[in-house]
C-alpha atoms as a PDB file:
ATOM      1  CA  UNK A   1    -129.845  90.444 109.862  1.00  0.00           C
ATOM      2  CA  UNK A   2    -129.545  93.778 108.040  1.00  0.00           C
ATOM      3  CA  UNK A   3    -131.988  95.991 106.153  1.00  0.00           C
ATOM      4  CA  UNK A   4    -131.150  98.107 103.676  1.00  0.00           C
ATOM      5  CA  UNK A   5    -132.848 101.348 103.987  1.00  0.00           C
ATOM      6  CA  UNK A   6    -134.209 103.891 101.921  1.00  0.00           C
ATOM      7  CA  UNK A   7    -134.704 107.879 101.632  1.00  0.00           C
ATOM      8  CA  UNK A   8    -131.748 108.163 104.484  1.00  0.00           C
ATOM      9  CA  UNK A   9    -132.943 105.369 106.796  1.00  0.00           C
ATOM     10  CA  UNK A  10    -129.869 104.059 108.418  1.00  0.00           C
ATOM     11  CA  UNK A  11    -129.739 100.130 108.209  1.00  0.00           C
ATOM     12  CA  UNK A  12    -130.089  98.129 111.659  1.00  0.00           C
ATOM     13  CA  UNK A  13    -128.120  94.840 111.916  1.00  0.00           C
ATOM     14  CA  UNK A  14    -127.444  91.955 114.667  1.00  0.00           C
ATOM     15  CA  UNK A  15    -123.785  92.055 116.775  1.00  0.00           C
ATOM     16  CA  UNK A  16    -121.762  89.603 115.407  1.00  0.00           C
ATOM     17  CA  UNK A  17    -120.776  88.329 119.058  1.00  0.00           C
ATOM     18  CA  UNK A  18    -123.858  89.351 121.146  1.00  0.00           C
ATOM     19  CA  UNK A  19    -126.850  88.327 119.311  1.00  0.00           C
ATOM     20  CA  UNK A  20    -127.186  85.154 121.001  1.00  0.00           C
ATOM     21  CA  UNK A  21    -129.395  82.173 119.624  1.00  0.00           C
ATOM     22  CA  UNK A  22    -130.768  81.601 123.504  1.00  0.00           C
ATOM     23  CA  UNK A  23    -130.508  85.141 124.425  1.00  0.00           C
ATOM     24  CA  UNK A  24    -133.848  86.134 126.053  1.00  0.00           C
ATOM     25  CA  UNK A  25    -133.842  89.947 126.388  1.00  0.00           C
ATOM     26  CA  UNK A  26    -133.220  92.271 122.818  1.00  0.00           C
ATOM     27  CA  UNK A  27    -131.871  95.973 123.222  1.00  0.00           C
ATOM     28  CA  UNK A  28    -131.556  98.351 120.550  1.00  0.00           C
ATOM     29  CA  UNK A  29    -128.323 100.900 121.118  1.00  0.00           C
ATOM     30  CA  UNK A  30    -128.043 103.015 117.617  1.00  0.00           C
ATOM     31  CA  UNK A  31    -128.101 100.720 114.732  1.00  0.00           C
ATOM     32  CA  UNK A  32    -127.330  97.564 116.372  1.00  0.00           C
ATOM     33  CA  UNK A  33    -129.432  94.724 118.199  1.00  0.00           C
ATOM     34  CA  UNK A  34    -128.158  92.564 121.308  1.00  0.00           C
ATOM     35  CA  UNK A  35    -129.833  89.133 122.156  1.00  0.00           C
ATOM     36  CA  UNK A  36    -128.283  88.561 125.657  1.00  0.00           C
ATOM     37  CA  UNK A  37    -129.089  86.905 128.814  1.00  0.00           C
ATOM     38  CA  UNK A  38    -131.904  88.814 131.258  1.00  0.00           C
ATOM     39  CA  UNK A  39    -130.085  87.025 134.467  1.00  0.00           C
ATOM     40  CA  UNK A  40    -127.068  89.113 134.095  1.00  0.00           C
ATOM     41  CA  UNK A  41    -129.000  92.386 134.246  1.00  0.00           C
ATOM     42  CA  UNK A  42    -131.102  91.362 136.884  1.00  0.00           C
ATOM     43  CA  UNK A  43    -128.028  89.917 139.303  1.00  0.00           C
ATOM     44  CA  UNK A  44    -126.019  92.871 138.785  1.00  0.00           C
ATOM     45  CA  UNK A  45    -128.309  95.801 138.997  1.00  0.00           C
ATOM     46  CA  UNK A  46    -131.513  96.580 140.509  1.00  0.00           C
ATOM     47  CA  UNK A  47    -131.585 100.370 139.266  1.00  0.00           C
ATOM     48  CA  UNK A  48    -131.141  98.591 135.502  1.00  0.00           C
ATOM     49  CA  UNK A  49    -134.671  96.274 136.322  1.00  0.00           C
ATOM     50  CA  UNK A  50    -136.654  99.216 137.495  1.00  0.00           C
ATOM     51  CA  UNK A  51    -135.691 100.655 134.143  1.00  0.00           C
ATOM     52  CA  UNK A  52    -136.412  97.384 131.995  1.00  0.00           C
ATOM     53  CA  UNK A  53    -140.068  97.444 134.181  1.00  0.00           C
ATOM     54  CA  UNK A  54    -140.958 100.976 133.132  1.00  0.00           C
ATOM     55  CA  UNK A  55    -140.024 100.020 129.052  1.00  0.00           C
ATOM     56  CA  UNK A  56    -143.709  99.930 127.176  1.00  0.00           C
ATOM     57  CA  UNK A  57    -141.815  96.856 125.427  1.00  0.00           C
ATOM     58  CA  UNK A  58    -141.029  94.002 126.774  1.00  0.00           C
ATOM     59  CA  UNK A  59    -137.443  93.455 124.831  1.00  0.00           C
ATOM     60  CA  UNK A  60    -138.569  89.753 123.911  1.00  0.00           C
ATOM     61  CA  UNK A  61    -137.884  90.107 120.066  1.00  0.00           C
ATOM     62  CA  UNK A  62    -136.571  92.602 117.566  1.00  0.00           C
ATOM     63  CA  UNK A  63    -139.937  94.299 117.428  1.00  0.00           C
ATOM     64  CA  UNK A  64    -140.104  94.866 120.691  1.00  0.00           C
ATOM     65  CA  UNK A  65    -136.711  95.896 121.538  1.00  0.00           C
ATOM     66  CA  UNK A  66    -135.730  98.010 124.276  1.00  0.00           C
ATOM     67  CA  UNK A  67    -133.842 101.271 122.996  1.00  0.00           C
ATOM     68  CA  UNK A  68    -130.671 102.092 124.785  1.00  0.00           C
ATOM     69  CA  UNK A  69    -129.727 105.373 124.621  1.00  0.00           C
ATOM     70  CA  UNK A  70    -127.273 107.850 125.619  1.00  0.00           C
ATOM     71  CA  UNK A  71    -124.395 104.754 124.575  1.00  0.00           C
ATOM     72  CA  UNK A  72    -122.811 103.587 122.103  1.00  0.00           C
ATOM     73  CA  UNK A  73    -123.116 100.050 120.587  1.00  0.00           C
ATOM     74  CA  UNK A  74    -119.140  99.881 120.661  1.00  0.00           C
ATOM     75  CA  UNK A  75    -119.300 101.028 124.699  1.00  0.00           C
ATOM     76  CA  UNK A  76    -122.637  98.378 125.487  1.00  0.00           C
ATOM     77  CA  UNK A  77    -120.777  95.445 123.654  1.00  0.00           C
ATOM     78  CA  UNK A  78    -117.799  95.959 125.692  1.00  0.00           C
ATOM     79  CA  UNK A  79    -119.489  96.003 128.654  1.00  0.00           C
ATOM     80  CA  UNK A  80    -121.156  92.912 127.019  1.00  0.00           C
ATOM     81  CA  UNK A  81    -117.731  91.422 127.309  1.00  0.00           C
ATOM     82  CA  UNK A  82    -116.941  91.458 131.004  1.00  0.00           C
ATOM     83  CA  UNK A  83    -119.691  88.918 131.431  1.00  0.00           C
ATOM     84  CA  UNK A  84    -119.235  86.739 128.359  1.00  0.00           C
ATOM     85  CA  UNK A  85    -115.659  86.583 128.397  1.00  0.00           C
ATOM     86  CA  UNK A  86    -114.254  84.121 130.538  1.00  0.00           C
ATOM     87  CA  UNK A  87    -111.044  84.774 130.597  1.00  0.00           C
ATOM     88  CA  UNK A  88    -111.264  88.511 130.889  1.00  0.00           C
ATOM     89  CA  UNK A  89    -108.867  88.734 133.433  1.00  0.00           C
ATOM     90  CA  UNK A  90    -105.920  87.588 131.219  1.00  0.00           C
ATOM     91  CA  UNK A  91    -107.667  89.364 128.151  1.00  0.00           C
ATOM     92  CA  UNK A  92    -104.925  92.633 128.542  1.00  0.00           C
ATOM     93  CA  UNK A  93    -107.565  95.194 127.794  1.00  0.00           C
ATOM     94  CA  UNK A  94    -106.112  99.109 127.618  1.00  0.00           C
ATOM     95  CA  UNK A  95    -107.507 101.741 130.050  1.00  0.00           C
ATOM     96  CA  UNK A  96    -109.925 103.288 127.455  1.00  0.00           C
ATOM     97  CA  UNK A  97    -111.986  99.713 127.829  1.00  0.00           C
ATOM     98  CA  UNK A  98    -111.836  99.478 131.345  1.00  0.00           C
ATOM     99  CA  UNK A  99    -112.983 103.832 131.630  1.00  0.00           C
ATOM    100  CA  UNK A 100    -116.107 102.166 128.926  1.00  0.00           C
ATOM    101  CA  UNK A 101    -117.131  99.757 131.887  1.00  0.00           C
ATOM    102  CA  UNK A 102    -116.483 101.942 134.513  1.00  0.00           C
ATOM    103  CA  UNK A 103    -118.375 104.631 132.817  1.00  0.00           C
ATOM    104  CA  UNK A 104    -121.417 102.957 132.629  1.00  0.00           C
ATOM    105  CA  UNK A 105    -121.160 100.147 135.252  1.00  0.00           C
ATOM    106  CA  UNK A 106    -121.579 103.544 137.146  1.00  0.00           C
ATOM    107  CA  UNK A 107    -124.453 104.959 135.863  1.00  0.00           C
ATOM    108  CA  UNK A 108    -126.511 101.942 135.749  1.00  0.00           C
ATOM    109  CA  UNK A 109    -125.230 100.760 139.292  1.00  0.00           C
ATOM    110  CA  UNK A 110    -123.080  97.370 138.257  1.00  0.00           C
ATOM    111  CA  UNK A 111    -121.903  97.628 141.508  1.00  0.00           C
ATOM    112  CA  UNK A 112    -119.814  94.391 141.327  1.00  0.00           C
ATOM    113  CA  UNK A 113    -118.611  95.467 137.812  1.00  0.00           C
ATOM    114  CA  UNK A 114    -117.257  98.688 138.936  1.00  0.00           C
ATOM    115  CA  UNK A 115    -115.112  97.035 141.347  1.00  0.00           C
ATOM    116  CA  UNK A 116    -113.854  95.197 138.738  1.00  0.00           C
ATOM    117  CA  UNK A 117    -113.242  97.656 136.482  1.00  0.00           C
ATOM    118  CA  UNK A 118    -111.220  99.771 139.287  1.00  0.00           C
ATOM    119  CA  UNK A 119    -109.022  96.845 140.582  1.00  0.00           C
ATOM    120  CA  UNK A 120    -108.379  96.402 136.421  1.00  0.00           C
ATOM    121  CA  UNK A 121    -107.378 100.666 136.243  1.00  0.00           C
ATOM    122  CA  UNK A 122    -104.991  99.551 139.289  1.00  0.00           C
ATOM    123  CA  UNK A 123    -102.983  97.553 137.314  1.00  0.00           C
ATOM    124  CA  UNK A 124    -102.617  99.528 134.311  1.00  0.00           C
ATOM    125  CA  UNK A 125     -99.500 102.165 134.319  1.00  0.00           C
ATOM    126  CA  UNK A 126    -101.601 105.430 134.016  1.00  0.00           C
ATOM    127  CA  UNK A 127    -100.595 109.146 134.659  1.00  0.00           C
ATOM    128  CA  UNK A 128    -100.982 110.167 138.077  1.00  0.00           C
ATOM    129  CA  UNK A 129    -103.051 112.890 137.288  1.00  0.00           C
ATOM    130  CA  UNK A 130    -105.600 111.571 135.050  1.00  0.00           C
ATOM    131  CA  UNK A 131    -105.936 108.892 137.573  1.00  0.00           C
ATOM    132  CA  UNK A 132    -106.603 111.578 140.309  1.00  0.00           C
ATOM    133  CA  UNK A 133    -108.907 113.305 137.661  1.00  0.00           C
ATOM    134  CA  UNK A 134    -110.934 109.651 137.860  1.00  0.00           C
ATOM    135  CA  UNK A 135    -111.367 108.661 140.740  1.00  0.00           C
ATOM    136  CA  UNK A 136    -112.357 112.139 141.873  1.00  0.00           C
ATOM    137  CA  UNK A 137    -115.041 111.928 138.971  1.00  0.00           C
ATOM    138  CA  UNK A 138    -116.760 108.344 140.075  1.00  0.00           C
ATOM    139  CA  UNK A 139    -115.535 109.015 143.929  1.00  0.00           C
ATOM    140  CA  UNK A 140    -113.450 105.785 144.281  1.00  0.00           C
ATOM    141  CA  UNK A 141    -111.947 105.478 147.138  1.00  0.00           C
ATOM    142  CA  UNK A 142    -108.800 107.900 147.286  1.00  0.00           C
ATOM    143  CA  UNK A 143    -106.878 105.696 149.347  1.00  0.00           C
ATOM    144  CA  UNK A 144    -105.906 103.974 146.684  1.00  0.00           C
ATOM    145  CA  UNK A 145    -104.646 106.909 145.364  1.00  0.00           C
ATOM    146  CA  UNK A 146    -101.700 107.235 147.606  1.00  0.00           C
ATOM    147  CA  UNK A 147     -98.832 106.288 145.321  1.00  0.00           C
ATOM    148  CA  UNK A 148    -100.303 108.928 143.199  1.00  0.00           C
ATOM    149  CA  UNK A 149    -100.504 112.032 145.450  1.00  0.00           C
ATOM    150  CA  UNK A 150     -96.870 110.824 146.839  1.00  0.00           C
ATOM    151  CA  UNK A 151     -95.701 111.299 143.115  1.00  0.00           C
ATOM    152  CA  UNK A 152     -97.021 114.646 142.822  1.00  0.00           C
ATOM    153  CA  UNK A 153     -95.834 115.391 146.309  1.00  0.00           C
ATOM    154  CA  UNK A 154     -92.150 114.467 145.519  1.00  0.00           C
ATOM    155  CA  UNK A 155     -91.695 115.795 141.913  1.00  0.00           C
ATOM    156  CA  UNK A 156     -89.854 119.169 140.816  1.00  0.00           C
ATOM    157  CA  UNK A 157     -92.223 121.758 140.112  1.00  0.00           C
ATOM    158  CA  UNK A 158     -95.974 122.531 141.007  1.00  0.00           C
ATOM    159  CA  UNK A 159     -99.694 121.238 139.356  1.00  0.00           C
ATOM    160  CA  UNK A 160     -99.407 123.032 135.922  1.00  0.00           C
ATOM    161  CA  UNK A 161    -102.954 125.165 135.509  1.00  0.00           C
ATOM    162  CA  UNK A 162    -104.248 122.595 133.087  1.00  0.00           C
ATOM    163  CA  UNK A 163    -103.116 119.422 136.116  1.00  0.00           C
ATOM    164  CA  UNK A 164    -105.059 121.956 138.434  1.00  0.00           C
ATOM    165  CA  UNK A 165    -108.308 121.549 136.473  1.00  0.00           C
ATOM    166  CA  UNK A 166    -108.302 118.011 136.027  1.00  0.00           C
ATOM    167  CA  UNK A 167    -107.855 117.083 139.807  1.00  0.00           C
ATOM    168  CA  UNK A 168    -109.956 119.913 141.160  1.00  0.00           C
ATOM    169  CA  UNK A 169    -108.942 122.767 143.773  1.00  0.00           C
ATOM    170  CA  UNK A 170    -109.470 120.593 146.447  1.00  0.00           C
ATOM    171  CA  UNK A 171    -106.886 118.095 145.739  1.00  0.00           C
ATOM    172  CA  UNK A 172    -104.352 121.129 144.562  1.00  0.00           C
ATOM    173  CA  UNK A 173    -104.259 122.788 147.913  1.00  0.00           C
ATOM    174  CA  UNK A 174    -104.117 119.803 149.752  1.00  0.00           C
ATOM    175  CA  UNK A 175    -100.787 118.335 147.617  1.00  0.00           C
ATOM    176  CA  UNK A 176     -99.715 121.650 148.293  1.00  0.00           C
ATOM    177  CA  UNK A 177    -100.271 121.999 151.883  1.00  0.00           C
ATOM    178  CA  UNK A 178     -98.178 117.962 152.189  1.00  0.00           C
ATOM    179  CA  UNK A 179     -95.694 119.623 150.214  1.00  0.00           C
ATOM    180  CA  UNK A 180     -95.492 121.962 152.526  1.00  0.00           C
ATOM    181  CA  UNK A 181     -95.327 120.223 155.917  1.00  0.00           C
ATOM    182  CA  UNK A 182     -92.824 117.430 154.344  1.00  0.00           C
ATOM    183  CA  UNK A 183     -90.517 120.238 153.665  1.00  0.00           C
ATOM    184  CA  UNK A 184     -90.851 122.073 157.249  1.00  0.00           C
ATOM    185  CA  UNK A 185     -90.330 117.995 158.094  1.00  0.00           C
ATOM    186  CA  UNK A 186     -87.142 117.948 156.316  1.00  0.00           C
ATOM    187  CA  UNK A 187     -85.149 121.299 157.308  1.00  0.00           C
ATOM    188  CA  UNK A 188     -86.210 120.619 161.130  1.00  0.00           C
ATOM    189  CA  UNK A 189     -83.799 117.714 160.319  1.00  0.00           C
ATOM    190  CA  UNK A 190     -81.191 119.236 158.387  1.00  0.00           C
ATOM    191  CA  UNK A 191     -81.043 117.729 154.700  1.00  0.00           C
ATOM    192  CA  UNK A 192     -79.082 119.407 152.823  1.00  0.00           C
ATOM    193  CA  UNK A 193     -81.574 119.848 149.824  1.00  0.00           C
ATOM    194  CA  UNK A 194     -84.956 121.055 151.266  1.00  0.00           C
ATOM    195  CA  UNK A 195     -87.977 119.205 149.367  1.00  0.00           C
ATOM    196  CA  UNK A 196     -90.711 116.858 149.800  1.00  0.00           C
ATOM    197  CA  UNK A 197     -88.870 114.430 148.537  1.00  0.00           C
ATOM    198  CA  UNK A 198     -86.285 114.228 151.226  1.00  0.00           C
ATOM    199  CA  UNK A 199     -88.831 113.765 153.676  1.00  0.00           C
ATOM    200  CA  UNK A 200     -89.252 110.240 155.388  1.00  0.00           C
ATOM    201  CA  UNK A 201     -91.249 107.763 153.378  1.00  0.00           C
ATOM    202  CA  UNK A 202     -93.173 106.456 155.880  1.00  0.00           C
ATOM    203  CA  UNK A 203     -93.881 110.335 157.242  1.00  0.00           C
ATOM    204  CA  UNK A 204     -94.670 111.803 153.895  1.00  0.00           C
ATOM    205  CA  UNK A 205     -97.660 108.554 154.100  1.00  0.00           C
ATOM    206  CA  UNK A 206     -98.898 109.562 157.084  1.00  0.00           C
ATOM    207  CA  UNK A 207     -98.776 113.469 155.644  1.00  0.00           C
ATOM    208  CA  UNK A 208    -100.795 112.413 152.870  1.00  0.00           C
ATOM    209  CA  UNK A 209    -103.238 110.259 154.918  1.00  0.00           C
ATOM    210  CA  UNK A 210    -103.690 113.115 157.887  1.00  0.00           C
ATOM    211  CA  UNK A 211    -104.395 115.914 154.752  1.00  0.00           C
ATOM    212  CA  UNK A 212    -106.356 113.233 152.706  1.00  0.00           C
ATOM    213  CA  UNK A 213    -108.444 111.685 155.370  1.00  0.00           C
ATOM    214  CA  UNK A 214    -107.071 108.288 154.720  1.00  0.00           C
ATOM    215  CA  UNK A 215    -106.548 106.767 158.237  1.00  0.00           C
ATOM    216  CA  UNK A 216    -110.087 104.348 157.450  1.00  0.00           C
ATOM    217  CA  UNK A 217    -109.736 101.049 155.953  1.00  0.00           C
ATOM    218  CA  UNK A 218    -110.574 100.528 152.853  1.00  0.00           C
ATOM    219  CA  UNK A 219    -112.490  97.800 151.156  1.00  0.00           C
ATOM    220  CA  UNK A 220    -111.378  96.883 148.224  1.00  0.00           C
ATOM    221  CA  UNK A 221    -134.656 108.300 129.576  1.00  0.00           C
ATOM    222  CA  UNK A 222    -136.838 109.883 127.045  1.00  0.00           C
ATOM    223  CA  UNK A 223    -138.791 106.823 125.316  1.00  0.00           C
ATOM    224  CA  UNK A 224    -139.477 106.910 121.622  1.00  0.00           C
ATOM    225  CA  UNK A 225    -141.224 103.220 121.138  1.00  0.00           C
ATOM    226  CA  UNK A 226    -139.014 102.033 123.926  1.00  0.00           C
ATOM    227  CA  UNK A 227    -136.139 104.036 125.331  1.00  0.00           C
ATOM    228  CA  UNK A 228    -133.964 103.451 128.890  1.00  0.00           C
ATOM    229  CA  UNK A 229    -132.245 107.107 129.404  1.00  0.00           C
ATOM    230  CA  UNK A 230    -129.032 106.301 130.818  1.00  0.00           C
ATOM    231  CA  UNK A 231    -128.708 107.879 134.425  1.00  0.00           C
ATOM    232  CA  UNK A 232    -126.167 110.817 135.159  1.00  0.00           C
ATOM    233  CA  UNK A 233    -122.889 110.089 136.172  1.00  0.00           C
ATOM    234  CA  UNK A 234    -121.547 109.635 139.994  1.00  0.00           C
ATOM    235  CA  UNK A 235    -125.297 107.751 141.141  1.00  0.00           C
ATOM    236  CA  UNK A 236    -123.576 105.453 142.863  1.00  0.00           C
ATOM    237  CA  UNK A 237    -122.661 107.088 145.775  1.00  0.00           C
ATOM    238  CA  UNK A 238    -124.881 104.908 148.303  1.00  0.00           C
ATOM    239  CA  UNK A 239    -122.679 102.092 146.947  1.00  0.00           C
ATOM    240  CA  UNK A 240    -119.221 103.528 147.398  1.00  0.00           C
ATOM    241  CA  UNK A 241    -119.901 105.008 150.763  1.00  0.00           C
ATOM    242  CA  UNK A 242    -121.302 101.902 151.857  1.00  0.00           C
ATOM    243  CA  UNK A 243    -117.891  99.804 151.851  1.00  0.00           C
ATOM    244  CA  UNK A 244    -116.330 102.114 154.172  1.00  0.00           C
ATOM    245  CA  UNK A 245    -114.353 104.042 151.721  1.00  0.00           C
ATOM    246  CA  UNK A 246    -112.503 107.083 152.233  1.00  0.00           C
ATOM    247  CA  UNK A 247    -113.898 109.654 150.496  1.00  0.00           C
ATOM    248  CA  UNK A 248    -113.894 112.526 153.063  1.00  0.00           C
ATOM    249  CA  UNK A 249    -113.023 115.601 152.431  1.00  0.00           C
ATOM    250  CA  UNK A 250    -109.014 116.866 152.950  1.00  0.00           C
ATOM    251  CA  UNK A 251    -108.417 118.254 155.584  1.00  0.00           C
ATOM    252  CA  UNK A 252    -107.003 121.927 153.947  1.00  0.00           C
ATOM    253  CA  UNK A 253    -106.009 124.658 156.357  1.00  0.00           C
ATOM    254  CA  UNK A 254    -107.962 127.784 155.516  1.00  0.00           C
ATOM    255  CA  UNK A 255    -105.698 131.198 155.382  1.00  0.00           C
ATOM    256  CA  UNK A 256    -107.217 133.936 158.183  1.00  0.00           C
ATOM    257  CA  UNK A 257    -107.040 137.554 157.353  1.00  0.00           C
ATOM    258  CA  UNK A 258    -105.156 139.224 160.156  1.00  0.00           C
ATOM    259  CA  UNK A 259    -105.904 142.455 161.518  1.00  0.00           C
ATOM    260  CA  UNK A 260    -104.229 144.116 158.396  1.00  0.00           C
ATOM    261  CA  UNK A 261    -106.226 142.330 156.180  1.00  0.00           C
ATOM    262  CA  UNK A 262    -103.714 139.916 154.698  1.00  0.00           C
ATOM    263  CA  UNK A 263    -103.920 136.443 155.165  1.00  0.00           C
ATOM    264  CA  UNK A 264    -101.943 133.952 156.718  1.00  0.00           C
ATOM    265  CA  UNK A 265    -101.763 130.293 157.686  1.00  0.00           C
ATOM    266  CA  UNK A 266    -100.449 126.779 156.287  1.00  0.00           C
ATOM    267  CA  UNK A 267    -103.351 127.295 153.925  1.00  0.00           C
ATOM    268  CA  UNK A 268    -102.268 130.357 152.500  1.00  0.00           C
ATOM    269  CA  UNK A 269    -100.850 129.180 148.504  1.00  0.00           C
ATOM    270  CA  UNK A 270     -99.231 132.194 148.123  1.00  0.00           C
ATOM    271  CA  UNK A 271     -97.422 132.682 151.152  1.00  0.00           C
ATOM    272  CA  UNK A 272     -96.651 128.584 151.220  1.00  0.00           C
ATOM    273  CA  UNK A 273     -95.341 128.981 147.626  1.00  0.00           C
ATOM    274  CA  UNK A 274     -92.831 132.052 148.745  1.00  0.00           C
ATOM    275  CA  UNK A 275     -92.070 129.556 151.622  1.00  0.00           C
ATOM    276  CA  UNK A 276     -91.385 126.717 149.448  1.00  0.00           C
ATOM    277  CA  UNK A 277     -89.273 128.292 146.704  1.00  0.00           C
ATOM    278  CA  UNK A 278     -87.460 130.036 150.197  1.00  0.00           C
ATOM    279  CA  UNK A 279     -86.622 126.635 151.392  1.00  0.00           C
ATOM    280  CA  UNK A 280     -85.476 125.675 148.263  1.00  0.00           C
ATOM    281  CA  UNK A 281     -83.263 128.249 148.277  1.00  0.00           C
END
């Protein structure tokens, strides 16, 4: 169905995959109306229901639609797609779909669609950074991130200021402090070319996990007619924590002033940068 509109009313039309013949719930994100199955929503999410209960419609037909907003109708039908799409597991999707899905399987509390969406980012080749910059945004767990802070352990060169800002202070002092203690690791045994890299595998894990607290094991609005406000982002921390993630802080040694005033410590960046490019050296 579409209706033409007049005096700069925009025209409102059915999906051309998701307006089902049997579908027994209608939402209404932007232009577009979805006919889908209720039993989806009210498996996956008990946050989404509690919205759907508040709506002053009851989303049974077109007239009584339930407005989505704060999405997309590109972003709802492809999280549409996880749960009509059989064979979405061989369905190569890129990273920007599975961010969609993680996005909002987030906000609404999909808890059993975020999962999926994370162990689909895990097998999709993606910078180490801007994977950092993710998980640190929807707190996944950050042992999974291990390959990634060994990369930035063992590369030339420090965090550029713009790599700073997408993984966060945090996560720049503690790279910096493994750095650091893989390198005093390496000249107390004599390589030849002082850097993280020439550090023991296996240690520079255990670095990473001691700094990163990764020694646990890990599991892996408004209403105008009838609106649902999509929740803030990172709501779903009772349902990370709850699978016995690790998502404690690092543990970052502080610099002390001494009795001159100056600081010192592991902690210190500047002094562990002088100490770095020294070793180096």
């Amino acid at each position: 169905m579409e209706t033409d509109s007049q005096h700069g009313v925009s025209r409102v039309q059915h999906h051309p995959e998701f307006y089902l013949p049997d579908g027994n719930i209608t939402f209404l994100v932007e232009d577009t109306f979805f006919c889908v199955h209720r039993s989806f929503f009210d498996r996956e999410s008990q946050v989404f229901i509690q919205e759907l209960a508040q709506a002053l419609q009851d989303g049974t037909s077109d007239d009584s639609a339930i407005r989505v907003q704060d999405v997309t109708s590109v972003d709802f039908a492809t999280l549409l797609w996880v749960w009509y799409s059989p064979k979405y597991r061989l369905d190569k999707k890129s990273s920007d779909n599975w961010l969609v899905i993680l996005e909002l399987s987030t906000r609404w509390q999909f808890l059993e669609m975020k999962k999926l969406a994370v162990e689909q980012l895990q097998n999709l080749k993606m910078d180490p950074v801007e994977k950092i910059a993710i998980f640190n945004k929807y707190e996944i767990d950050r042992s999974l991130l291990l390959p990634e802070y060994k990369h930035l352990c063992t590369r030339e060169g420090q965090m550029s200021i713009e790599e700073g800002e997408k993984v966060g202070l945090l996560t720049v002092l503690a790279i910096h402090q493994a750095r650091e203690r893989a390198m005093k690791s390496a000249g107390a045994k004599e390589c030849r070319s002082l850097t993280p890299a020439d550090v023991d595998d296996e240690e520079l894990e255990q670095i990473l996990k001691d700094i990163f607290n990764l020694n646990q094991h890990a599991t892996t609005g408004s209403r105008c007619g009838t609106d649902i406000q999509a929740p803030a982002g990172d709501t779903d921390r009772q349902g990370v924590q709850s699978q016995g993630q690790s998502n404690a802080p690092p543990n970052i040694n502080t610099p002390r002033p001494d009795a001159s005033g100056t600081t010192s410590g592991s902690g210190s960046v500047s002094q562990g940068l002088l100490a770095e490019r020294h070793l180096a050296d």
